[in-house]
Protein backbone atom coordinates (compact mmCIF):
# COMPACT_ATOMS: atom_id res chain seq x y z
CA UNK A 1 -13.57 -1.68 12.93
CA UNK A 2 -13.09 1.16 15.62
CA UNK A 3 -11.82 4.73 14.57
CA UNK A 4 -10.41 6.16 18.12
CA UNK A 5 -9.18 9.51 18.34
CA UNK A 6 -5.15 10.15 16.78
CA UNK A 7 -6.11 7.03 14.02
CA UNK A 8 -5.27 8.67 10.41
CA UNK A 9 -7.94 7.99 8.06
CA UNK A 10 -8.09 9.13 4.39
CA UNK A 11 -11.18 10.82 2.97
CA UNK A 12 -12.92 9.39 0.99
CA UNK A 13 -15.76 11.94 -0.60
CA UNK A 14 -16.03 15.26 -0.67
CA UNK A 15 -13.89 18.16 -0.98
CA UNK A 16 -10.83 17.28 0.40
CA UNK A 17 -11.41 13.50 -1.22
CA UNK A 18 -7.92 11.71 -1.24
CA UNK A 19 -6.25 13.46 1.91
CA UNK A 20 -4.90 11.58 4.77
CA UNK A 21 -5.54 13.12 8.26
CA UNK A 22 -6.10 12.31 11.77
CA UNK A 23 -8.51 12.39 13.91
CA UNK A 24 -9.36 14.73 16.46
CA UNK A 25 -13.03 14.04 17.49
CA UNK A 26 -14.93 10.94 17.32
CA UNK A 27 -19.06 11.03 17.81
CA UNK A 28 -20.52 7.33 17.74
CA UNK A 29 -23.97 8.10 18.78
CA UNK A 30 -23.76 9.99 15.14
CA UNK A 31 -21.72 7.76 12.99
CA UNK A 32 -19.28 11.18 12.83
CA UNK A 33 -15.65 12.30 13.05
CA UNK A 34 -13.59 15.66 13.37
CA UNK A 35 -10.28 15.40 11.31
């Protein structure tokens, strides 16, 4: 599956574990997003 930038996503560890956001930034070489 492909996460592009404006998809919403919920977190799923952390602090903020449970929120739905979108996202802002995607990084692919790093496996990382900005929400």
């Amino acid at each position: 599956m492909k996460i592009k930038t404006g998809d919403e996503v919920k977190v799923i560890t952390g602090h903020y574990k449970g929120t739905v956001s979108t996202v802002l930034a995607v990084f692919p070489k790093e496996n990382k997003i900005i929400v």
